[in-house]
C-alpha atoms as a PDB file:
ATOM      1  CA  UNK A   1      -8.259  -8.290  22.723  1.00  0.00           C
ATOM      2  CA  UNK A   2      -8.485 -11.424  20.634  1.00  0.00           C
ATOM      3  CA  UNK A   3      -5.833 -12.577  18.723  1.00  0.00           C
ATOM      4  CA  UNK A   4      -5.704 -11.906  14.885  1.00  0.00           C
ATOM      5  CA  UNK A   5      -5.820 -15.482  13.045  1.00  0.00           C
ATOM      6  CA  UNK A   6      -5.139 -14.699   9.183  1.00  0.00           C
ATOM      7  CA  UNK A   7      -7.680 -16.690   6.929  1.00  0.00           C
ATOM      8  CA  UNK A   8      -4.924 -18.486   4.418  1.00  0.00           C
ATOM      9  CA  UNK A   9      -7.685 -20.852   3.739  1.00  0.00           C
ATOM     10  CA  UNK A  10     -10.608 -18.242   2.376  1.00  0.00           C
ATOM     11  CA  UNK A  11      -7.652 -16.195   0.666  1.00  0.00           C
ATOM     12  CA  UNK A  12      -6.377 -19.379  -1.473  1.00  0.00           C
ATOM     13  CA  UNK A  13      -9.805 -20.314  -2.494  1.00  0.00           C
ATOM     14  CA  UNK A  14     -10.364 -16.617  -3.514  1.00  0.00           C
ATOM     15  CA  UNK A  15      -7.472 -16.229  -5.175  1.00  0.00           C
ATOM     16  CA  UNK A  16      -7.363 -19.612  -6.957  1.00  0.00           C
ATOM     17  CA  UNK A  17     -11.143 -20.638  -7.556  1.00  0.00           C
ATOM     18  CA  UNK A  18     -12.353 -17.199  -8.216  1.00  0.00           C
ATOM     19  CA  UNK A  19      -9.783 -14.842  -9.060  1.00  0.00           C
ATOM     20  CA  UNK A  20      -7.813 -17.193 -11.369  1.00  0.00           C
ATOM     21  CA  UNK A  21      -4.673 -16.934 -10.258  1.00  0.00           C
ATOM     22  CA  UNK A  22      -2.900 -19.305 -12.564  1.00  0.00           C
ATOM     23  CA  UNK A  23      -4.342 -17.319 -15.498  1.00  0.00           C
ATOM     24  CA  UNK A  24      -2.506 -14.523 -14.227  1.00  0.00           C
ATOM     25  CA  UNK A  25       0.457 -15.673 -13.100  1.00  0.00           C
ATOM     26  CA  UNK A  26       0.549 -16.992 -17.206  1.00  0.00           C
ATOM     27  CA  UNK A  27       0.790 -13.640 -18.305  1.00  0.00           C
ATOM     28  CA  UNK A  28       4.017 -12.139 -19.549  1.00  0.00           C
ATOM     29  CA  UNK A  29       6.444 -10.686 -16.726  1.00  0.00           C
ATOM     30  CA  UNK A  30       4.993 -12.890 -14.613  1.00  0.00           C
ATOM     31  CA  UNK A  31       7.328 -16.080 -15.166  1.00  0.00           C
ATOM     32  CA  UNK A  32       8.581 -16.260 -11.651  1.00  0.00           C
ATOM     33  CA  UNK A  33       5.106 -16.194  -9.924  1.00  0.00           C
ATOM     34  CA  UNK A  34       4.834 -19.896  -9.286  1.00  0.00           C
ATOM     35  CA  UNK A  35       1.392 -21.476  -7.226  1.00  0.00           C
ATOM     36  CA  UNK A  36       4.263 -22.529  -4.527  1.00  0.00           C
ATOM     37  CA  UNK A  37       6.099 -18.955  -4.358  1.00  0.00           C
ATOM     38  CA  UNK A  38       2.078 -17.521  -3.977  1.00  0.00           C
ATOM     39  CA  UNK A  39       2.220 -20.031  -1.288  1.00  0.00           C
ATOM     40  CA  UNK A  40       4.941 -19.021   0.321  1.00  0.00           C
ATOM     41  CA  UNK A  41       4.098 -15.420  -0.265  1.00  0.00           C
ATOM     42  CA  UNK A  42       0.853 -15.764   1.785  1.00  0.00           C
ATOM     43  CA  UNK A  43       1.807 -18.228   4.251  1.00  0.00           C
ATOM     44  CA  UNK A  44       4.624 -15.684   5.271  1.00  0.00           C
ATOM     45  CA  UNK A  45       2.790 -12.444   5.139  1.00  0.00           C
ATOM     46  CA  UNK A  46       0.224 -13.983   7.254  1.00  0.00           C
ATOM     47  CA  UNK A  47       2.971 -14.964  10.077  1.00  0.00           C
ATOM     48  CA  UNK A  48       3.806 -11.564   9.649  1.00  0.00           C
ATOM     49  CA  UNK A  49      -0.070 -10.381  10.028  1.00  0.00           C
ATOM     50  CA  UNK A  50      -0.498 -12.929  13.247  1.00  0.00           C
ATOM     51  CA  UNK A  51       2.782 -12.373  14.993  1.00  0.00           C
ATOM     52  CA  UNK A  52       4.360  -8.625  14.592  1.00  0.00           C
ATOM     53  CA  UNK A  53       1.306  -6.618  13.425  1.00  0.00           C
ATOM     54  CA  UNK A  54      -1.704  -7.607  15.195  1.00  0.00           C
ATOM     55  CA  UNK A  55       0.870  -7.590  18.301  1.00  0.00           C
ATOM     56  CA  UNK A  56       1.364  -4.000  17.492  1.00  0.00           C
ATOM     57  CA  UNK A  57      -2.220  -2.829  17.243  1.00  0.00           C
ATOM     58  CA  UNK A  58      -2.695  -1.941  20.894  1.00  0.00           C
ATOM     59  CA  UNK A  59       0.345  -0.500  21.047  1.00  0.00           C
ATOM     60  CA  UNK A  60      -0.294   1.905  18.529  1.00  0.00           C
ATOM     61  CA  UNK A  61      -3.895   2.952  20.052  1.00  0.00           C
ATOM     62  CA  UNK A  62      -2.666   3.047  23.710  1.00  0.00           C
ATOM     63  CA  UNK A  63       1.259   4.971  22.991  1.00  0.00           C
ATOM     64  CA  UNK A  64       0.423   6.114  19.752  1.00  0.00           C
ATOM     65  CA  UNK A  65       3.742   8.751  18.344  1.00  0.00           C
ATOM     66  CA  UNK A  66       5.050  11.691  19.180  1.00  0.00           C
ATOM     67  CA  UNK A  67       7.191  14.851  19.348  1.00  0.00           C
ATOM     68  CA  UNK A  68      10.262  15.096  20.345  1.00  0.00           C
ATOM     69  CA  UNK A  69      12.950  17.422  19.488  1.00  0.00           C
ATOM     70  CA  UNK A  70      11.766  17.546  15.964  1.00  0.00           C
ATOM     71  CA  UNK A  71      11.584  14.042  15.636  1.00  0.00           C
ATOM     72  CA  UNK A  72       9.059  11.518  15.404  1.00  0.00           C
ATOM     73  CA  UNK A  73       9.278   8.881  17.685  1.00  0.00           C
ATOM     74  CA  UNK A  74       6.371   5.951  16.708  1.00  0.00           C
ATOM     75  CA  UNK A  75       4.729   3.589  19.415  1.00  0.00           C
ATOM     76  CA  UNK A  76       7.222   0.643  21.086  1.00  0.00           C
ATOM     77  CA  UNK A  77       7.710  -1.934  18.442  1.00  0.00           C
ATOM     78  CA  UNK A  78       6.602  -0.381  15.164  1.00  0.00           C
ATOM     79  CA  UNK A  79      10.362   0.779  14.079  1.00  0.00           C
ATOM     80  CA  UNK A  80      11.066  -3.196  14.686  1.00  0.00           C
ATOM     81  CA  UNK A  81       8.160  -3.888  12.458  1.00  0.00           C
ATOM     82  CA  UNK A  82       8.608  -1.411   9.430  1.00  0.00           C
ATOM     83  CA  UNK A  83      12.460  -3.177   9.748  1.00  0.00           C
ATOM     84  CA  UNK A  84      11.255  -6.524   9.319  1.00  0.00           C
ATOM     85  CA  UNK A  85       8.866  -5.084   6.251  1.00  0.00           C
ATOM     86  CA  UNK A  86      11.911  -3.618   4.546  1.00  0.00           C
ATOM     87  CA  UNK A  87      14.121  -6.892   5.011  1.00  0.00           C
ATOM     88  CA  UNK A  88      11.463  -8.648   3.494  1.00  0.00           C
ATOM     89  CA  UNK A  89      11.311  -6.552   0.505  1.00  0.00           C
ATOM     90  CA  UNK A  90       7.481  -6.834   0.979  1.00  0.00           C
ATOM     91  CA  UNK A  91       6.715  -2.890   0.007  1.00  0.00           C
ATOM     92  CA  UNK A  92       7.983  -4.176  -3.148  1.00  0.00           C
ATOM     93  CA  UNK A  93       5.927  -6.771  -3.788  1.00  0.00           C
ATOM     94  CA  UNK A  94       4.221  -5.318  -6.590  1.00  0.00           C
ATOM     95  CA  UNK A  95       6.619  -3.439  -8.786  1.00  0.00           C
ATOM     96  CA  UNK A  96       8.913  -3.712 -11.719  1.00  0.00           C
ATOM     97  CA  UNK A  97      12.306  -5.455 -10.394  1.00  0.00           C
ATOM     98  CA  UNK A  98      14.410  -2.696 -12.148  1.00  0.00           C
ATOM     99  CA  UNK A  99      13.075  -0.626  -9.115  1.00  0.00           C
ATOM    100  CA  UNK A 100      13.731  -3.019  -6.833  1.00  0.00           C
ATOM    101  CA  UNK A 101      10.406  -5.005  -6.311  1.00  0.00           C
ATOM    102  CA  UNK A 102       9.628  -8.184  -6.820  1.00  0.00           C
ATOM    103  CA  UNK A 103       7.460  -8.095  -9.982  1.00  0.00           C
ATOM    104  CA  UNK A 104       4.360 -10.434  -8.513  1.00  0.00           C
ATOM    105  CA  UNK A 105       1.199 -10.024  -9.631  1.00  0.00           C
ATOM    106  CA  UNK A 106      -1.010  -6.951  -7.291  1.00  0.00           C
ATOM    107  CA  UNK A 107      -3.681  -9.079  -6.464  1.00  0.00           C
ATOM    108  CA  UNK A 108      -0.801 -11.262  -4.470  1.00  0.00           C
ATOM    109  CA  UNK A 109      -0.402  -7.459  -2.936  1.00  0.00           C
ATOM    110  CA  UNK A 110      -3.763  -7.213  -2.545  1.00  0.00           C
ATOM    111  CA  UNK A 111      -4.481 -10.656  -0.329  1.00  0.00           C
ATOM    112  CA  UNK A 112      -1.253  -9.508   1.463  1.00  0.00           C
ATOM    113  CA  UNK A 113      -2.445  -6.012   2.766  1.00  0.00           C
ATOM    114  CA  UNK A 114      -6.198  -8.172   3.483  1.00  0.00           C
ATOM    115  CA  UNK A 115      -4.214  -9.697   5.966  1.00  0.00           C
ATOM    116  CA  UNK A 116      -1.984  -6.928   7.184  1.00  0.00           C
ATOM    117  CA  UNK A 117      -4.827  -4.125   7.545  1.00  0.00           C
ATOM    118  CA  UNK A 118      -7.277  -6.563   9.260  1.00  0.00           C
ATOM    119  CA  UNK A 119      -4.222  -6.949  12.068  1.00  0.00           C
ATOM    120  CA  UNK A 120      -3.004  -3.667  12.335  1.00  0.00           C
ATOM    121  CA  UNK A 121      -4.568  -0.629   9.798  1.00  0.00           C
ATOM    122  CA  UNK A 122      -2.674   1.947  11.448  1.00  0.00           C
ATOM    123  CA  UNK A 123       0.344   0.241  11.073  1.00  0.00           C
ATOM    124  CA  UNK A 124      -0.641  -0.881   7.489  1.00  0.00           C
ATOM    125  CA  UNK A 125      -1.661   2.985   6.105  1.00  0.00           C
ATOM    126  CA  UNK A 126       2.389   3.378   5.864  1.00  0.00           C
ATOM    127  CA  UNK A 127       3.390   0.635   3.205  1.00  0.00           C
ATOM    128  CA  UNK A 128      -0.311   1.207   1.571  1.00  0.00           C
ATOM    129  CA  UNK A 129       0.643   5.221   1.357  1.00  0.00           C
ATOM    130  CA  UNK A 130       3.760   4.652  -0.032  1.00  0.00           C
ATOM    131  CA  UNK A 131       2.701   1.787  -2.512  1.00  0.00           C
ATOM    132  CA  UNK A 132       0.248   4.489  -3.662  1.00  0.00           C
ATOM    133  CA  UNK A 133       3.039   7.545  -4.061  1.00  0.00           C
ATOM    134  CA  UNK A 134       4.814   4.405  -6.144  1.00  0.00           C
ATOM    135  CA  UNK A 135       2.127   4.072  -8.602  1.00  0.00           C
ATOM    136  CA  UNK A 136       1.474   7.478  -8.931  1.00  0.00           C
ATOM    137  CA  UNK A 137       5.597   8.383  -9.689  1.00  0.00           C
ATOM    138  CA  UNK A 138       5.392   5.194 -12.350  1.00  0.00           C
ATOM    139  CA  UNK A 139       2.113   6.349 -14.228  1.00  0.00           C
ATOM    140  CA  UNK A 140       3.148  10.305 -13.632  1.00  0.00           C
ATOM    141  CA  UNK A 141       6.755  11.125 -12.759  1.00  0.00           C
ATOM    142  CA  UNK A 142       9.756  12.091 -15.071  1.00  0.00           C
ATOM    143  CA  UNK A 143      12.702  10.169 -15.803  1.00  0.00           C
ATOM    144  CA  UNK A 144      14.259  11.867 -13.360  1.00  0.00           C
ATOM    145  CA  UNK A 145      11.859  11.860 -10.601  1.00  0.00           C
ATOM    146  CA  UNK A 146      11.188   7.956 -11.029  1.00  0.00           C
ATOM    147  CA  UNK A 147      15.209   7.568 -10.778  1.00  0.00           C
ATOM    148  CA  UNK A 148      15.617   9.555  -7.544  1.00  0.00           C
ATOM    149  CA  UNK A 149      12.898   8.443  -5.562  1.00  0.00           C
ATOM    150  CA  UNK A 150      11.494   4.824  -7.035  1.00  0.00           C
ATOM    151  CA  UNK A 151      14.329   2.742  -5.832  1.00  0.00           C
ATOM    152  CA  UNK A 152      14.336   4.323  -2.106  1.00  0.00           C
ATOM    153  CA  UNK A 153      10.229   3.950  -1.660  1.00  0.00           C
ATOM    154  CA  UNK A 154      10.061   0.553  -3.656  1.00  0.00           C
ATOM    155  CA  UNK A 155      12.710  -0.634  -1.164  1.00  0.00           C
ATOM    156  CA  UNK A 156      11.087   0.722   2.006  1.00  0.00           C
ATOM    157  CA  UNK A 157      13.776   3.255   2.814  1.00  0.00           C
ATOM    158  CA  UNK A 158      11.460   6.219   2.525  1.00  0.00           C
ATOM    159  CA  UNK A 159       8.232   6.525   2.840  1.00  0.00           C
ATOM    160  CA  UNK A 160       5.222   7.817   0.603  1.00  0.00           C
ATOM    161  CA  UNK A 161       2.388   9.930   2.320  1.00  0.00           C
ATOM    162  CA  UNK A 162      -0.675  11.724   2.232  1.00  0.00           C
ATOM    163  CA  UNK A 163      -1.686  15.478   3.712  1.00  0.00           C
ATOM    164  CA  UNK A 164      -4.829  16.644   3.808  1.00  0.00           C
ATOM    165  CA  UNK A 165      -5.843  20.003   5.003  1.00  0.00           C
ATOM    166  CA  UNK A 166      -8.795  21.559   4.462  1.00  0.00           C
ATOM    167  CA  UNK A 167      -9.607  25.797   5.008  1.00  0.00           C
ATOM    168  CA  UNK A 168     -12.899  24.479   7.388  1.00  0.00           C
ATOM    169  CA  UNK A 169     -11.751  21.446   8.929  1.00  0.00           C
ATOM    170  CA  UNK A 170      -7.518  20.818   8.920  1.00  0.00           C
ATOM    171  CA  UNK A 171      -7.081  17.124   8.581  1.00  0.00           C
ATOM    172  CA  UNK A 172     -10.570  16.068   9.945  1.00  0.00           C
ATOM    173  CA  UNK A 173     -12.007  14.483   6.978  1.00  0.00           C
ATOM    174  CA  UNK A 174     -15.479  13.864   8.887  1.00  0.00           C
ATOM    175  CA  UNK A 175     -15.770  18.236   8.855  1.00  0.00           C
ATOM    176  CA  UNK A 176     -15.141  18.382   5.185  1.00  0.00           C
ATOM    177  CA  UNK A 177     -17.787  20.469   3.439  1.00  0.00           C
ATOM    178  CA  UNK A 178     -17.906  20.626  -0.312  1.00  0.00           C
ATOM    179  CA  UNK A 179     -20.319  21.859  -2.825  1.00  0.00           C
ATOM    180  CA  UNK A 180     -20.642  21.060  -6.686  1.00  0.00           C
ATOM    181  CA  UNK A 181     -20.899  23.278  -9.283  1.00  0.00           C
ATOM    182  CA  UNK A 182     -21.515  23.235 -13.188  1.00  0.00           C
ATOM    183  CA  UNK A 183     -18.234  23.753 -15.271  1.00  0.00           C
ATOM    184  CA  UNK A 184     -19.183  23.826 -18.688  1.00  0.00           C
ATOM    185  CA  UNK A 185     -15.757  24.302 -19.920  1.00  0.00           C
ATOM    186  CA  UNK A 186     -14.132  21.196 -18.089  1.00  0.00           C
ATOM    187  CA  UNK A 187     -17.683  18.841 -19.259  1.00  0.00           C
ATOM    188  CA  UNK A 188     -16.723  19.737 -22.988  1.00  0.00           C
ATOM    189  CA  UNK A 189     -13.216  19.273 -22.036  1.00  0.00           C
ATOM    190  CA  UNK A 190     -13.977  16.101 -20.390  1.00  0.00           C
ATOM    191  CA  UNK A 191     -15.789  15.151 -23.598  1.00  0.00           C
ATOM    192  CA  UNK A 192     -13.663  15.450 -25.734  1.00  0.00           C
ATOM    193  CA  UNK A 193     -10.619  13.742 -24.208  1.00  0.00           C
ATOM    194  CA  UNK A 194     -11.545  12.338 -20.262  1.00  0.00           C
ATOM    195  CA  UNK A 195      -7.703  11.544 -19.129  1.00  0.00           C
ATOM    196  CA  UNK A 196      -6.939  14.766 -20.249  1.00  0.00           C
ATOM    197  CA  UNK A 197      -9.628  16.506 -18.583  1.00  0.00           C
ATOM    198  CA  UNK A 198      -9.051  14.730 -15.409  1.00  0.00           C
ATOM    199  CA  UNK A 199      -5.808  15.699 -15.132  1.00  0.00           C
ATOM    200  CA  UNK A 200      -6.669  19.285 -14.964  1.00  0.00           C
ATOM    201  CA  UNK A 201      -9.072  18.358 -12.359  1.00  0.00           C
END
């Protein structure tokens, strides 16, 4: 297996030359996102890629996790590695620091889980699942619901998921079989007011 080489290089002309990072780094709530903290950012999350996740990818594939007494116990390594992801604060990367993140701009997410998902996507689907239950509790949750479980998941002390099951096909997304069909009532509703509509949905 070759080794995983993170492309700092590509990812700072992206982000710089066509992205326009220092536009958005202007923007308001934004003042601490300096060109050398994105620096730093990227150089570190790319040691991280390169020397803990990439590491970890065989791992994963040959031990995989299991079962045991009602717990699950995760391939050698990978309870090392989620460690070193919550010391580093990076599932917060993203989000508001009342929560507990780091307020950066997403796209300085974005370049980070590049790196991370090209070393290790199986590893990576944890801190990308639970960066996705984040934004869904900030744009959807109650008062209540944002206090109880934002801090903990911004943090990295629990975890966000996704379950999918299926009557046909369980969790096997490949044996999914769907079918459309007109809904008058939810095109006029849709009309009328869309985020509504696809709320219902």
């Amino acid at each position: 297996m070759s080794a995983y080489l993170p492309p700092l290089r590509d990812i700072r002309f992206t982000l710089e030359e066509l992205v326009g990072l220092e536009q958005i780094t202007a923007l308001p709530g934004f003042e601490e996102a300096t060109s050398e903290l994105a620096e730093s950012v990227l150089t570190e999350a790319g040691h991280m890629a390169e020397g803990i996740l990439a590491p970890l990818n065989r791992v994963g594939d040959q031990d995989g996790a299991r079962m045991e007494d009602g717990r699950v116990i995760t391939a050698p390594g990978w309870s090392d590695a989620w460690a070193a992801l919550v010391e580093g604060g990076w599932n917060g990367l993203p989000f508001e620091t009342r929560w507990g993140g780091m307020g950066l701009p997403n796209v300085l997410n974005t370049a980070v889980h590049e790196m991370w998902q090209a070393a290790n996507m199986a590893f990576t689907l944890c801190p990308m699942l639970t960066q996705g239950a984040v934004n869904a509790l900030r744009l959807y949750g109650s008062d209540d619901q944002k206090a109880r479980y934002l801090p903990k998941m911004v943090s990295g002390e629990w975890t966000g998921t996704m379950n999918l099951t299926e009557p046909q096909a369980g969790s096997d997304l490949s044996a999914v079989r769907t079918k459309a069909a007109p809904d008058g009532a939810l095109f006029a509703a849709y009309a009328a007011d869309p985020l509504s509509a696809l709320r219902r949905v």
